[in-house]
Protein backbone atom coordinates (compact mmCIF):
# COMPACT_ATOMS: atom_id res chain seq x y z
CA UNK A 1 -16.75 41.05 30.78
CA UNK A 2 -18.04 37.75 30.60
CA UNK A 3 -18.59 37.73 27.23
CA UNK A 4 -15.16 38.46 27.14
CA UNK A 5 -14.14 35.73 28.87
CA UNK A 6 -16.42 33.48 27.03
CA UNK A 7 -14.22 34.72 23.59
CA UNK A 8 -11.11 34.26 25.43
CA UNK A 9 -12.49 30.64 26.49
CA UNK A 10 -13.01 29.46 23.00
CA UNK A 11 -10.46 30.90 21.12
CA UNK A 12 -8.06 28.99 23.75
CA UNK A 13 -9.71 25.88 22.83
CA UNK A 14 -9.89 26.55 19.09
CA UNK A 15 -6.13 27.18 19.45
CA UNK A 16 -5.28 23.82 21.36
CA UNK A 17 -7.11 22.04 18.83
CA UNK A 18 -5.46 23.84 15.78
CA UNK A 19 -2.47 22.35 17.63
CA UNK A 20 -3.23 19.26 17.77
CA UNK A 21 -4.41 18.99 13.96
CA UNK A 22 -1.17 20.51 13.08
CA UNK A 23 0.86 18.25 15.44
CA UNK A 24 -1.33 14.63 14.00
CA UNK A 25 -0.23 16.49 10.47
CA UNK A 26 2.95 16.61 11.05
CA UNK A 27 3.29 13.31 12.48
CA UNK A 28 1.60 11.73 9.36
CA UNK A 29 4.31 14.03 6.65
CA UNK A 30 6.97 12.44 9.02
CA UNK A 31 5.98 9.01 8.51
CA UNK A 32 4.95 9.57 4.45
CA UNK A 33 8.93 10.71 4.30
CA UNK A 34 9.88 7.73 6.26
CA UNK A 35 7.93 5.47 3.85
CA UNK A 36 9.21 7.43 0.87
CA UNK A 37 12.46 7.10 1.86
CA UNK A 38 12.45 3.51 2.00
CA UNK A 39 10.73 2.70 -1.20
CA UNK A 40 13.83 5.38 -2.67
CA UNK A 41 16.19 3.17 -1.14
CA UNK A 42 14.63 -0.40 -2.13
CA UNK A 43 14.08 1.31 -5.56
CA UNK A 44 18.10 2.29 -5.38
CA UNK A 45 18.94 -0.95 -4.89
CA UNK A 46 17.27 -2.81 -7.35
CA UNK A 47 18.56 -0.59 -10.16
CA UNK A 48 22.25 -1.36 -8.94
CA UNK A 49 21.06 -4.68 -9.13
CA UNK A 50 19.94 -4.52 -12.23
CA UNK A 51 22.67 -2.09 -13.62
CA UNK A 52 24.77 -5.45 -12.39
CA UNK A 53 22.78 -7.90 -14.29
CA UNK A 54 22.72 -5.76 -17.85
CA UNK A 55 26.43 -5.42 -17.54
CA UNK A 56 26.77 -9.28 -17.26
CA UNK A 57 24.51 -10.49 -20.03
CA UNK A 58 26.13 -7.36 -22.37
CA UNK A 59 29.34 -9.33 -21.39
CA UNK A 60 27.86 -12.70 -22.15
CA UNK A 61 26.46 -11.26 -25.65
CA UNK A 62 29.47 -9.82 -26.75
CA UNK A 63 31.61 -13.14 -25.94
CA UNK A 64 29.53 -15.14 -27.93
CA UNK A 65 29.11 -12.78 -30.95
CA UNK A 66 33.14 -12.67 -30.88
CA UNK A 67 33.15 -16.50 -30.67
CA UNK A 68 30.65 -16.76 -33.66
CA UNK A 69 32.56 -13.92 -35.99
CA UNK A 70 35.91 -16.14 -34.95
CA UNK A 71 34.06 -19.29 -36.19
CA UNK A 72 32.91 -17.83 -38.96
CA UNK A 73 36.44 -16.39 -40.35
CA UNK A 74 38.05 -19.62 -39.53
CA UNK A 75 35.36 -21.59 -41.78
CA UNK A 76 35.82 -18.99 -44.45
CA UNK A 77 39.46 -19.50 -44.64
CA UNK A 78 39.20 -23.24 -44.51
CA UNK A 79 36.84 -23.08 -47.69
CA UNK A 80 39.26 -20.80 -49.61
CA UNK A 81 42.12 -23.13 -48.84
């Protein structure tokens, strides 16, 4: 019987502390997520950012390659005039 109880003793303590490992795990995938998430959302961001700033300088580019093709036909019909 009091082997029994000696059993009974330490699987209740391995128990509590396989709850408590499990609980410290849990804790720590919680706060992984919570960092994850973040860095998804600063990542997010910059790439709208960025999507922004392409979208200008394509702009930009394609303003001053129509300026230079309008130069360029203008000179071209001044020279065969």
């Amino acid at each position: 019987d009091e082997v029994e109880q000696d059993k009974k003793k330490r699987n209740t303590l391995a128990s509590a502390r396989f709850r408590v490992k499990k609980k410290l795990k849990e804790q720590e995938m919680e706060r992984n997520v919570k960092l994850l998430s973040d860095r998804v959302a600063t990542f997010n961001e910059r790439i709208n950012q960025l999507e922004l700033e392409n979208a200008c300088l394509k702009s930009l580019i394609l303003e001053k390659n129509e300026k230079k093709s309008n130069d360029l036909l203008r000179s071209i019909k001044e020279k065969s005039l």
